[in-house]
N, C-alpha and C. Protein backbone atom coordinates (compact mmCIF):
# COMPACT_ATOMS: atom_id res chain seq x y z
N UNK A 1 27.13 -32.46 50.22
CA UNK A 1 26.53 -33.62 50.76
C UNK A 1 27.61 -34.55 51.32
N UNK A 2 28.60 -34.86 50.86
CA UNK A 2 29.70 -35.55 50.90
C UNK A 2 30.60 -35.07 52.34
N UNK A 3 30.59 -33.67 52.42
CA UNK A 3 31.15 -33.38 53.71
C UNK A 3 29.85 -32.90 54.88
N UNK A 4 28.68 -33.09 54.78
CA UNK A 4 28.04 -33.66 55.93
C UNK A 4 28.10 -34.89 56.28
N UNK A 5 28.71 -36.23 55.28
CA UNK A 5 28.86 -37.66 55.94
C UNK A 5 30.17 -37.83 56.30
N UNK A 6 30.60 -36.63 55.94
CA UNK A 6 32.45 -36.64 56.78
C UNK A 6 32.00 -36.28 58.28
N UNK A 7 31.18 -35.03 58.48
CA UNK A 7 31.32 -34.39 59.94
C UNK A 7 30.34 -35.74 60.73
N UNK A 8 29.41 -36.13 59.90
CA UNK A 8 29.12 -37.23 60.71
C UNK A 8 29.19 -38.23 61.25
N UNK A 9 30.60 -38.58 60.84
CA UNK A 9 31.27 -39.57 60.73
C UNK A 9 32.53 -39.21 61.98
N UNK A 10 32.89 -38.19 61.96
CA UNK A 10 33.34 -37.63 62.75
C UNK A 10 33.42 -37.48 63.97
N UNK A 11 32.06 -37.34 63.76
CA UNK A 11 31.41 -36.60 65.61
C UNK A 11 30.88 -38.17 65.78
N UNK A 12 30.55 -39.33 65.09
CA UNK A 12 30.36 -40.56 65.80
C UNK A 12 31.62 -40.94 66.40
N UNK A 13 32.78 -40.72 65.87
CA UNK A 13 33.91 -41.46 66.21
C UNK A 13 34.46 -40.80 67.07
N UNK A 14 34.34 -39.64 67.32
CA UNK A 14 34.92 -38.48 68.75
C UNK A 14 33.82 -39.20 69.99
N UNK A 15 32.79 -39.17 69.48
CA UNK A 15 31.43 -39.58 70.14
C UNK A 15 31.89 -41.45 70.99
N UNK A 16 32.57 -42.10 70.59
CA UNK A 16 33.23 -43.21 70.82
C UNK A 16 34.32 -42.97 71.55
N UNK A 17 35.63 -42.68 70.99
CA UNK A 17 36.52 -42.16 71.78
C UNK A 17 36.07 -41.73 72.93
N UNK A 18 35.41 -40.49 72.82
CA UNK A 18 35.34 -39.92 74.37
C UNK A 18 34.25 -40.85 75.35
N UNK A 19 33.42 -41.82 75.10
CA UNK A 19 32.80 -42.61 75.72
C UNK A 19 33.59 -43.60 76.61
N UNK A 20 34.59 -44.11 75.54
CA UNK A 20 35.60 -45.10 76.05
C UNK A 20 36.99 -44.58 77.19
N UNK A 21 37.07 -43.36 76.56
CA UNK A 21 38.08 -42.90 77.82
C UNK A 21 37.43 -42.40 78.91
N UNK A 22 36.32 -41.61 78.93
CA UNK A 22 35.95 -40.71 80.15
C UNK A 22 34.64 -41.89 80.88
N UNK A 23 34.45 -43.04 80.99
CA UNK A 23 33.67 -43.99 81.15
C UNK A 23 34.46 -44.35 82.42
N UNK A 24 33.96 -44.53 83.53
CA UNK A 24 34.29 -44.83 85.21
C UNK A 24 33.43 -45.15 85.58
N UNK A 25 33.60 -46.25 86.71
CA UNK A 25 32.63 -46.89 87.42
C UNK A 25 31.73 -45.60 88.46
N UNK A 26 32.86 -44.83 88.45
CA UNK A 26 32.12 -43.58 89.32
C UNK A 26 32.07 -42.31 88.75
N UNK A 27 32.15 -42.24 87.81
CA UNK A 27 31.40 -40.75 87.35
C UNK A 27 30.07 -41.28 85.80
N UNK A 28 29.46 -40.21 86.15
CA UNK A 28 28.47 -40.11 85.54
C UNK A 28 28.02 -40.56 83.93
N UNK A 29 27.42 -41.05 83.06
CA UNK A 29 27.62 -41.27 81.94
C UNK A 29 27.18 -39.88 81.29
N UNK A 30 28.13 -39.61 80.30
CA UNK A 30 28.14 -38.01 79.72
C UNK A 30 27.21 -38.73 78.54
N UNK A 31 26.29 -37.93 78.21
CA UNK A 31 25.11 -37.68 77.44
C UNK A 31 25.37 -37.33 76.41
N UNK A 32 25.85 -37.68 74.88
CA UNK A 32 26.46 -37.19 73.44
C UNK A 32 25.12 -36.59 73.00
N UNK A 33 25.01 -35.29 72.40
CA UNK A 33 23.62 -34.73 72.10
C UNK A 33 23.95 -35.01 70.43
N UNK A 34 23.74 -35.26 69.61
CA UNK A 34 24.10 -34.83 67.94
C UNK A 34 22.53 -33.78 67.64
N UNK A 35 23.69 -32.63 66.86
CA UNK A 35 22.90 -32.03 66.54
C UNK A 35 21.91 -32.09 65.75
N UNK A 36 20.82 -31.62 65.53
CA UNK A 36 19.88 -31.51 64.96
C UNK A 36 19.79 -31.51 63.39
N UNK A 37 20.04 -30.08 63.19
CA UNK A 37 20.58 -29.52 62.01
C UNK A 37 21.28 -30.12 61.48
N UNK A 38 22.06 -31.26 61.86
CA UNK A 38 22.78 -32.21 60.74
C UNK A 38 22.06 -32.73 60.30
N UNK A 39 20.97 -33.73 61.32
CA UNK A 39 20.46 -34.84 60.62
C UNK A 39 19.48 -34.33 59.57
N UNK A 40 18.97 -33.18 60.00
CA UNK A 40 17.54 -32.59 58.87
C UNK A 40 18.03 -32.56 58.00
N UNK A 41 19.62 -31.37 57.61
CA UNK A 41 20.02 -31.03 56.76
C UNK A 41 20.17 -32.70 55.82
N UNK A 42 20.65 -33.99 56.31
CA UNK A 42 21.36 -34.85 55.77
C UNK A 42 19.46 -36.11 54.96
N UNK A 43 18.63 -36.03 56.10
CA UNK A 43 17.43 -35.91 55.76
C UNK A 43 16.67 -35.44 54.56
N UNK A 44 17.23 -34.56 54.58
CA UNK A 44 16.45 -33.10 53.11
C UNK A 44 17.49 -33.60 51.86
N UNK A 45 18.76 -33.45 52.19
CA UNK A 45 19.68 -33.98 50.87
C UNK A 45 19.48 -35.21 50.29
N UNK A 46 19.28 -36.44 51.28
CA UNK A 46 18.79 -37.72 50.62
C UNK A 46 17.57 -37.90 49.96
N UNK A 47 16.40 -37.28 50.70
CA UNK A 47 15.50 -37.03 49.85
C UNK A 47 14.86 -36.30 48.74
N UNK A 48 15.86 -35.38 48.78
CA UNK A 48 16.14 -34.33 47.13
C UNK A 48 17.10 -35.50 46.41
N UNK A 49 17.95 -36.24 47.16
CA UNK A 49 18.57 -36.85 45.45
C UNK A 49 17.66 -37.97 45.42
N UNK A 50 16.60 -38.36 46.37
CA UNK A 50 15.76 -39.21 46.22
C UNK A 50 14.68 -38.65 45.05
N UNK A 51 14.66 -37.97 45.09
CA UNK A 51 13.74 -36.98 44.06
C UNK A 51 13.67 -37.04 42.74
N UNK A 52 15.30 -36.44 42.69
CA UNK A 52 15.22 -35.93 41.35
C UNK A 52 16.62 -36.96 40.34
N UNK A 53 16.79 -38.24 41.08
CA UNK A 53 18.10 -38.67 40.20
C UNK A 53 17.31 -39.52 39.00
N UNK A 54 16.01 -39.71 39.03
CA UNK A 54 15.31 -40.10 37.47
C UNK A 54 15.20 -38.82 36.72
N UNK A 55 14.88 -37.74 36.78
CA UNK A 55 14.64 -36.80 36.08
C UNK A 55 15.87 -36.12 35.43
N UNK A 56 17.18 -35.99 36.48
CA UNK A 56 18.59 -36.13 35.85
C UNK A 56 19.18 -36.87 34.72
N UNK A 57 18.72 -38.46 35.04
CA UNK A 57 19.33 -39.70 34.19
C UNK A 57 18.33 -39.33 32.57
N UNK A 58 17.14 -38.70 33.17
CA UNK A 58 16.16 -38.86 31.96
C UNK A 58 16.33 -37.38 30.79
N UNK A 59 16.43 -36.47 31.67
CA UNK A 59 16.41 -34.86 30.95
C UNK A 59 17.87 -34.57 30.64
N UNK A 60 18.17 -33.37 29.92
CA UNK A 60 19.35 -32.75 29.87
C UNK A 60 20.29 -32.28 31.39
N UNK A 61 21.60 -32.01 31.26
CA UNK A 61 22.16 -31.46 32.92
C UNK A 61 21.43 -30.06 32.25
N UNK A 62 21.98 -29.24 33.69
CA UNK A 62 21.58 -27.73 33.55
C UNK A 62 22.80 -27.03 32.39
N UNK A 63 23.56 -27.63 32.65
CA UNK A 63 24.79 -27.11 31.37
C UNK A 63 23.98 -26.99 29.73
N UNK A 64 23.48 -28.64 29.54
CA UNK A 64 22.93 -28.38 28.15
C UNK A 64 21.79 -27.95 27.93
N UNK A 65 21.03 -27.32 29.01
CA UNK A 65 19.62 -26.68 28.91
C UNK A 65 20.45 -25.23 28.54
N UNK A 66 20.90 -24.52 29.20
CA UNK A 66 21.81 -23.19 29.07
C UNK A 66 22.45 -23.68 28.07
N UNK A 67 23.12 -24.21 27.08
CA UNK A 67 23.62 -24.33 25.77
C UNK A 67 22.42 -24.53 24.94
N UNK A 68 21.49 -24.95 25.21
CA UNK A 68 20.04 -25.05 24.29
C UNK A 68 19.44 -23.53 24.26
N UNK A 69 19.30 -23.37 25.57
CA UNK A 69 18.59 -21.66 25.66
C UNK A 69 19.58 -20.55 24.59
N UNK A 70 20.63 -20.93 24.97
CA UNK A 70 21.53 -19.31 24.04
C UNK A 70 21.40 -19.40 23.07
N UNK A 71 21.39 -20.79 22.36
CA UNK A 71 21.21 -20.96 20.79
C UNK A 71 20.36 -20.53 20.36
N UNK A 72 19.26 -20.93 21.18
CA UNK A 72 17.38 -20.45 20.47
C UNK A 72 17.42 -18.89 21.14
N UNK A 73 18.44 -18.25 21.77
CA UNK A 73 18.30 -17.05 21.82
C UNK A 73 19.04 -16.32 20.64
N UNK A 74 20.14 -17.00 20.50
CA UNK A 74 20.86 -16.08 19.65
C UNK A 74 20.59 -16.52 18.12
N UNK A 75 19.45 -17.40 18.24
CA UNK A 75 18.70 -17.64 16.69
C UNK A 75 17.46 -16.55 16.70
N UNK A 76 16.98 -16.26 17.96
CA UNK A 76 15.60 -15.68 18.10
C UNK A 76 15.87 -14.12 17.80
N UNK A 77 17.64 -13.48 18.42
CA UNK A 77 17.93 -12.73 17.87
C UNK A 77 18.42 -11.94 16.49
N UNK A 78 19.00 -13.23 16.02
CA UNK A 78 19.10 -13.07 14.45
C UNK A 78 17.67 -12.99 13.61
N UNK A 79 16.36 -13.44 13.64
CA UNK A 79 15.39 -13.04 13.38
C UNK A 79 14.88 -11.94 13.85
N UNK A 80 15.21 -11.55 14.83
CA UNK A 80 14.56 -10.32 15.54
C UNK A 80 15.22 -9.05 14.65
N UNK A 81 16.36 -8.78 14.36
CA UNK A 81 17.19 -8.56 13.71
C UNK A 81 16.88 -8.19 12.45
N UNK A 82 16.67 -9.56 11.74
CA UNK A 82 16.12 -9.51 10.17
C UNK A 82 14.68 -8.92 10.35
N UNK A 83 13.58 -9.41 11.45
CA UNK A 83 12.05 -8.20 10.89
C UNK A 83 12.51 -6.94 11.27
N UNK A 84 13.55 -6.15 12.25
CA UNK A 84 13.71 -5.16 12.48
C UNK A 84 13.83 -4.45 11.34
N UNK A 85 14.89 -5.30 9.83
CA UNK A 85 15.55 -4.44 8.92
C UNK A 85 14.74 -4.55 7.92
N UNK A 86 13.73 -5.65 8.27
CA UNK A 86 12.32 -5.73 7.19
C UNK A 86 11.26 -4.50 7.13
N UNK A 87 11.28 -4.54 8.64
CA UNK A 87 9.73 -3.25 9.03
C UNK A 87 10.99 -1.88 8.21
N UNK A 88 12.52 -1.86 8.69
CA UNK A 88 12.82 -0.50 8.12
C UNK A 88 12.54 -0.09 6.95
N UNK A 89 12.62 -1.24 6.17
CA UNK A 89 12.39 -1.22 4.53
C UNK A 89 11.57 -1.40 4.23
N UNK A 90 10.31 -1.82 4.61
CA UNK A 90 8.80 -1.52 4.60
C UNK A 90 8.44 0.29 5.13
N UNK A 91 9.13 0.73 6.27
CA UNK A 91 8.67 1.94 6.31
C UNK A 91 9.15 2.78 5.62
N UNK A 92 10.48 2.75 4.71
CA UNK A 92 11.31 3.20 4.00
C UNK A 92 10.40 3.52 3.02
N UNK A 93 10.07 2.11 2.21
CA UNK A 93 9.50 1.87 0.86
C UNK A 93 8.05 2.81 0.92
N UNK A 94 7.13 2.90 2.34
CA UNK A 94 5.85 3.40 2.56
C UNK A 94 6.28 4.62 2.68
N UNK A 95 6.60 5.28 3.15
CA UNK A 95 7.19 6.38 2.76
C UNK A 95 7.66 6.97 1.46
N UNK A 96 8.20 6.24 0.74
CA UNK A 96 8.56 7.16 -0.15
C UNK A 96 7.17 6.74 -1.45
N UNK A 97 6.32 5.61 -1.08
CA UNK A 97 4.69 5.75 -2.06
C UNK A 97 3.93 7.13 -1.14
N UNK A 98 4.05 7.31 0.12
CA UNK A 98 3.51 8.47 0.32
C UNK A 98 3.70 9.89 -0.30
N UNK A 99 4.95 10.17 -0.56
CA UNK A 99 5.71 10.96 -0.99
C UNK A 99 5.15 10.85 -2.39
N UNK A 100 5.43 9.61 -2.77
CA UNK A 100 4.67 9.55 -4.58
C UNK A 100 3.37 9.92 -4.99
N UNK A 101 2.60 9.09 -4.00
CA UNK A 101 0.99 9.52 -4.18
C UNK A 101 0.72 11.16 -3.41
N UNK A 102 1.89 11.89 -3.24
CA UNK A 102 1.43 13.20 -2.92
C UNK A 102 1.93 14.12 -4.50
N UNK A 103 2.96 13.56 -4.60
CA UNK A 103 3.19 14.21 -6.31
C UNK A 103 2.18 14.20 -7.02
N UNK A 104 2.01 12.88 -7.31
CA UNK A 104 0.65 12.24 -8.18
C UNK A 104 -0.56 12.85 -7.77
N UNK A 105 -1.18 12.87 -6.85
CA UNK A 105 -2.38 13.89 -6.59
C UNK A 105 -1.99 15.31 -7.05
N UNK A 106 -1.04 16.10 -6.59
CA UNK A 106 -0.82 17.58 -7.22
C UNK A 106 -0.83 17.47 -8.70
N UNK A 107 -0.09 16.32 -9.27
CA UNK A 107 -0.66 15.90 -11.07
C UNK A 107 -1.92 16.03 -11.38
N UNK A 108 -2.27 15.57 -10.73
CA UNK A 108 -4.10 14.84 -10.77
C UNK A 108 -4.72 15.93 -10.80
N UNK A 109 -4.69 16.96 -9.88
CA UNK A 109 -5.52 18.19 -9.70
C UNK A 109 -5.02 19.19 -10.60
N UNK A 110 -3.80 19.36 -11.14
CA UNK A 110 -3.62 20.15 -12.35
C UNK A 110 -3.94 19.48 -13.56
N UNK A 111 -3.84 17.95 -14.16
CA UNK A 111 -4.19 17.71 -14.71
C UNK A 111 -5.81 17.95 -14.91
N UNK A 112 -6.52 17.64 -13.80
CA UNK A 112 -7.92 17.87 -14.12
C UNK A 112 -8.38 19.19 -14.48
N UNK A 113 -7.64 20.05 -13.84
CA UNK A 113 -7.89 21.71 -13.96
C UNK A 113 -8.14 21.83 -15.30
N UNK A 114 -6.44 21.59 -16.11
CA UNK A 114 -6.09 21.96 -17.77
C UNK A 114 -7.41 21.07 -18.42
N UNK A 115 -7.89 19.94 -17.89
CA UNK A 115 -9.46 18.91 -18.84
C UNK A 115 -9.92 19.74 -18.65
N UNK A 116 -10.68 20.43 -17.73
CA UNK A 116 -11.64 21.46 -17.48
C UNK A 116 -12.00 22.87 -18.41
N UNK A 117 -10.45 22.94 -18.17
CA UNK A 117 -10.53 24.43 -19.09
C UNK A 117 -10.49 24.04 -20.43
N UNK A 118 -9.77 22.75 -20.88
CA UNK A 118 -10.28 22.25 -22.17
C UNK A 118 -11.35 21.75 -22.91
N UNK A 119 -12.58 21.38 -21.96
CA UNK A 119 -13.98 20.88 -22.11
C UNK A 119 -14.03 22.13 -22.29
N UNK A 120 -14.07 23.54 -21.08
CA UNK A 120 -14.91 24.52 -21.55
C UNK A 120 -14.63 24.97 -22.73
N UNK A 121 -13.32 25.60 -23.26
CA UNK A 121 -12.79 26.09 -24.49
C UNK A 121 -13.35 25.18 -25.69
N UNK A 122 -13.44 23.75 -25.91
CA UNK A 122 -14.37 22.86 -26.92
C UNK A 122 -15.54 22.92 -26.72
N UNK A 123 -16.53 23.46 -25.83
CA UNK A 123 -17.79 23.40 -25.71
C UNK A 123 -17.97 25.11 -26.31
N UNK A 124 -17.41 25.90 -25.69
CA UNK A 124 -17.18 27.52 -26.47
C UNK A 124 -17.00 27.44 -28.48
N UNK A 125 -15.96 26.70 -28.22
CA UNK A 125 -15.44 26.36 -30.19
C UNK A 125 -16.79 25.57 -30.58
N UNK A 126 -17.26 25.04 -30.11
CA UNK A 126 -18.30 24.06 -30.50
C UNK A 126 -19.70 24.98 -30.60
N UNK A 127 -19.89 25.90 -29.71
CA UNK A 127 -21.02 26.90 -29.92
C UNK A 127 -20.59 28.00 -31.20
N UNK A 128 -19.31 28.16 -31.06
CA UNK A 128 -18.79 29.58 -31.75
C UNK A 128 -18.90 28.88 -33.87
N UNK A 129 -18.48 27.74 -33.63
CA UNK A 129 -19.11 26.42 -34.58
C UNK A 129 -20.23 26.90 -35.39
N UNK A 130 -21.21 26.54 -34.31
CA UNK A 130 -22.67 26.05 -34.71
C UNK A 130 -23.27 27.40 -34.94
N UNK A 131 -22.69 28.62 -34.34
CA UNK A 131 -22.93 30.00 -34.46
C UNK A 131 -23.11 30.80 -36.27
N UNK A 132 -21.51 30.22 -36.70
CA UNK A 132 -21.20 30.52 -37.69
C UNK A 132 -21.66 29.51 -38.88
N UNK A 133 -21.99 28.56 -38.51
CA UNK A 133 -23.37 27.69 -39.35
C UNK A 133 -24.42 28.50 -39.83
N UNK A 134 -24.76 28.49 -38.52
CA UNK A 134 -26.01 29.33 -38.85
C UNK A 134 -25.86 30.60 -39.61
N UNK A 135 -24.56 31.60 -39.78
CA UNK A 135 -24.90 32.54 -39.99
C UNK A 135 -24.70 32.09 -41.55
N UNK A 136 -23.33 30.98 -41.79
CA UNK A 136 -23.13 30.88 -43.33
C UNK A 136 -24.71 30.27 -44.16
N UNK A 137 -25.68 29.42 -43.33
CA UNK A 137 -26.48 28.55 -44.00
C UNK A 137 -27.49 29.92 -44.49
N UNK A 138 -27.86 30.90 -43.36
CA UNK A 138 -28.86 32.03 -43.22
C UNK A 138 -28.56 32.90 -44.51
N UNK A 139 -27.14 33.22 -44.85
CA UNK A 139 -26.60 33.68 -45.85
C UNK A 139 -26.79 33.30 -47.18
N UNK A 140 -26.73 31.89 -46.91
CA UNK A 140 -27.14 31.35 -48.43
C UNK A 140 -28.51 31.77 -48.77
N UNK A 141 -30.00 32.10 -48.34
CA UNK A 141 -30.83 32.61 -49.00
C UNK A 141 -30.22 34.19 -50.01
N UNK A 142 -29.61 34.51 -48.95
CA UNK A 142 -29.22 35.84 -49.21
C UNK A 142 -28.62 36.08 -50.55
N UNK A 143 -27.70 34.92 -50.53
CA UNK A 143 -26.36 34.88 -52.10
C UNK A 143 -27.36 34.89 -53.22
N UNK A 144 -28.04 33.45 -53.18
CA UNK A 144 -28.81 33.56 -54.01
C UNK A 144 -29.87 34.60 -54.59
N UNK A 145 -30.38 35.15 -53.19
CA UNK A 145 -31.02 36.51 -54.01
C UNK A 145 -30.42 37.52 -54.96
N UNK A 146 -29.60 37.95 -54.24
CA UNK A 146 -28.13 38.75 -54.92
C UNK A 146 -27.71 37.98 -56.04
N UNK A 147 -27.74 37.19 -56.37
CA UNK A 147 -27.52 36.15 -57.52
C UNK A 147 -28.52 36.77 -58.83
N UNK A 148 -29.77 36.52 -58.08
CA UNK A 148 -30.64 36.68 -59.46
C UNK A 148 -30.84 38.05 -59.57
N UNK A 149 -30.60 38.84 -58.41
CA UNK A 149 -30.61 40.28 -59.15
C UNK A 149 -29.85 40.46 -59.68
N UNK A 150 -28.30 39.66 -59.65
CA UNK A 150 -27.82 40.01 -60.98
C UNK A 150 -27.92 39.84 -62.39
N UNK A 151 -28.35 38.53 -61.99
CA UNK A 151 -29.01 38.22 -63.46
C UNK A 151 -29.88 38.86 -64.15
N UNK A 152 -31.10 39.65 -63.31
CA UNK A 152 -31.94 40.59 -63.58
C UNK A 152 -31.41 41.62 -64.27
N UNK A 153 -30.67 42.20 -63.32
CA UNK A 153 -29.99 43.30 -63.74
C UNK A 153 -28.79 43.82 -65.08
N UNK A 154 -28.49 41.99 -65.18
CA UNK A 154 -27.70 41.67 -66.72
C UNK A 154 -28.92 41.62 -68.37
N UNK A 155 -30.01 41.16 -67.43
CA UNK A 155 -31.10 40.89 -68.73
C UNK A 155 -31.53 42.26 -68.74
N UNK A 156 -31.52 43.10 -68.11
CA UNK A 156 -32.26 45.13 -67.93
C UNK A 156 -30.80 45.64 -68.92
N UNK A 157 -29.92 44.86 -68.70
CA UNK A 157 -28.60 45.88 -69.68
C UNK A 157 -28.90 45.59 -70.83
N UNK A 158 -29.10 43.92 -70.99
CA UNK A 158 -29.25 42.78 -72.60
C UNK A 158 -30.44 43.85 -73.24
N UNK A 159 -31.40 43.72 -72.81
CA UNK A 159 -32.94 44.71 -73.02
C UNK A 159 -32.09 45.88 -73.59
N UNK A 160 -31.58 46.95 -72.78
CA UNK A 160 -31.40 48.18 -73.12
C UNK A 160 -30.05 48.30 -74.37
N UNK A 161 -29.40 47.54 -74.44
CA UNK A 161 -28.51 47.45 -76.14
C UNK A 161 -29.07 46.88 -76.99
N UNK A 162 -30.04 46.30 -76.54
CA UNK A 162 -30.79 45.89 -77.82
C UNK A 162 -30.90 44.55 -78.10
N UNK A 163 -30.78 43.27 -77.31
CA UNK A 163 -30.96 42.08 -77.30
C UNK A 163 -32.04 41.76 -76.99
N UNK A 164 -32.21 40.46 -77.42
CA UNK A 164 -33.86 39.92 -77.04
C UNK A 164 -33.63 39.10 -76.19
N UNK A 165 -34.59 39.70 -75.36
CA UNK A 165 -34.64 38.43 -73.99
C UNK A 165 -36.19 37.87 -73.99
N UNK A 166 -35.67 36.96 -73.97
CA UNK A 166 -37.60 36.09 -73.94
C UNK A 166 -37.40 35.41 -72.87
N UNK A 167 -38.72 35.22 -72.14
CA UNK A 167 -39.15 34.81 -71.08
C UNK A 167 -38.51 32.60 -70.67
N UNK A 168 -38.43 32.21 -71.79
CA UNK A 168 -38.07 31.08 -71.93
C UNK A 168 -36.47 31.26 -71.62
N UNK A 169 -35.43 31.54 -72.67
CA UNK A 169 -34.09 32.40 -72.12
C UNK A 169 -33.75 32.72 -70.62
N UNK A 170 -35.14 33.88 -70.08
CA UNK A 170 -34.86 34.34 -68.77
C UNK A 170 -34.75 32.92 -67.56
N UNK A 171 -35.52 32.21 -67.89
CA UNK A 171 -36.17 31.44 -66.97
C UNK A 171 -34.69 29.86 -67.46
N UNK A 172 -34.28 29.99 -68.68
CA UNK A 172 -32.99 28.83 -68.58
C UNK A 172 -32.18 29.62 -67.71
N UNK A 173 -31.58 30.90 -68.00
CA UNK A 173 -30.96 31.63 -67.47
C UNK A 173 -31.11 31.61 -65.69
N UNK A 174 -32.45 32.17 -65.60
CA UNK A 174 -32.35 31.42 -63.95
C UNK A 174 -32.06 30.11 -63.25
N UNK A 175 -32.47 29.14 -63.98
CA UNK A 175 -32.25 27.77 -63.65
C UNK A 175 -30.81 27.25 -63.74
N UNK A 176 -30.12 27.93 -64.87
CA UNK A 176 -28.46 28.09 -64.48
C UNK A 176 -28.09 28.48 -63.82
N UNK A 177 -28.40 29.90 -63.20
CA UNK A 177 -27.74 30.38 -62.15
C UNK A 177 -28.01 29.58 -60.97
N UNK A 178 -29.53 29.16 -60.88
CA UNK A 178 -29.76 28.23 -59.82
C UNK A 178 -28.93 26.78 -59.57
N UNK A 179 -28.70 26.22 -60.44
CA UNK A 179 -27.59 25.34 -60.82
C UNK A 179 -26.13 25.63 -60.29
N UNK A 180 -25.81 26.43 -60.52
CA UNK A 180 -24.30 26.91 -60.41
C UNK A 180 -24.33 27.67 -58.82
N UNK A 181 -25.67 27.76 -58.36
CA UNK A 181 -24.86 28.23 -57.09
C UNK A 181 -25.46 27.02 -56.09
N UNK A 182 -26.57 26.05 -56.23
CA UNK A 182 -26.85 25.15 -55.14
C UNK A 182 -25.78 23.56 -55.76
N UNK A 183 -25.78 23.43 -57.01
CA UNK A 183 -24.68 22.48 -56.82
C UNK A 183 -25.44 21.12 -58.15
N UNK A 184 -26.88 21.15 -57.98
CA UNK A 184 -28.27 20.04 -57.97
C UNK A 184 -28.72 21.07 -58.99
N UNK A 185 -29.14 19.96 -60.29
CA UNK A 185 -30.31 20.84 -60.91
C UNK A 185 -32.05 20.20 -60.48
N UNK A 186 -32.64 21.88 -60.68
CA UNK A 186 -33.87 21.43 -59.57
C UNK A 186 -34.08 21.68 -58.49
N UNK A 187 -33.36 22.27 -58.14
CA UNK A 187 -33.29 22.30 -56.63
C UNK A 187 -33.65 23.89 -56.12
N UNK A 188 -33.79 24.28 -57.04
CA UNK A 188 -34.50 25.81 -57.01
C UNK A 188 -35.90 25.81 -56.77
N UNK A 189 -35.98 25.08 -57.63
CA UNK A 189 -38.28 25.01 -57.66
C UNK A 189 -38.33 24.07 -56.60
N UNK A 190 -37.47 22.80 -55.78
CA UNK A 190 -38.09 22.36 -54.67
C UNK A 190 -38.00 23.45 -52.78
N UNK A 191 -36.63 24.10 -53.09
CA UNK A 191 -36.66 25.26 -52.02
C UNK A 191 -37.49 26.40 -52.17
């Protein structure tokens, strides 16, 4: 800006000079044209600093806008930075629970297998159980029969050496044996 009011300054004062020397009563008056393009150009510059010298006096220069920008860049990068090494260690960490919850399921499904085969094997013991209940409880009529035929068969020996067996005798005699094998006296004449 400063050296368009030099050249203009210039070409007024050449513009003088040559008026004053080449000026004769008989030759022609020479016609000084100034260019154009100065004055617009000088036009446009006054009215751009007409413009903008409140917004200068009022805002930052362009220097401390560019010292403002790098900072909040090279802060924006240091965060950028830190979620980069966050998401790594989030995908790190998710990864290796994937990896875990794939162990843990192959647990899970052998574990459930071995419950399985252990319900069945306790539900088998539990029949094989209730099996042999039955056969020991079914048995007990049995003992007891075998019981009093022995007794029978002890009072047929008593008889044949020559002891007296009376019907009162026979019948304590049964009620002992009945005694000694259910546990309860009485408990013969209620079964």
């Amino acid at each position: 800006m400063q050296s368009n009011k030099t050249i203009i300054l210039l070409l007024i004062s050449l513009m003088f000079i040559f008026l004053q020397s080449g000026c004769s009563p008989g030759q022609k008056p020479v016609e000084v044209i100034i260019q154009p393009p100065i004055s617009i150009e000088k036009q446009q510059s006054d009215s751009v600093a007409k413009r903008f010298p409140e917004s200068a006096a009022q805002g930052p220069t362009v220097v401390e806008s560019a010292i403002e920008l790098s900072k909040k860049h090279a802060k924006l990068s240091e965060e950028a930075a830190v979620l980069r090494q966050q998401n790594q260690d989030l995908t790190a960490r998710n990864q290796q629970l994937k990896d875990r919850a794939i162990a843990l399921e192959a647990q899970l499904q052998q574990t459930q297998k071995e419950l399985t085969e252990a319900n069945d094997l306790l539900i088998e013991m539990r029949i094989e159980l209730n099996n042999w209940k039955v056969d020991i409880l079914g048995f007990r009529d049995e003992m007891r029969d075998a019981g009093t035929a022995q007794l029978e068969a002890l009072l047929k020996i008593l008889e044949i050496l020559g002891g007296e067996a009376t019907a009162e005798s026979a019948q304590s005699k049964d009620t002992t044996s009945s005694v000694a094998s259910s546990g309860t006296p009485g408990q013969n004449e209620s079964q």
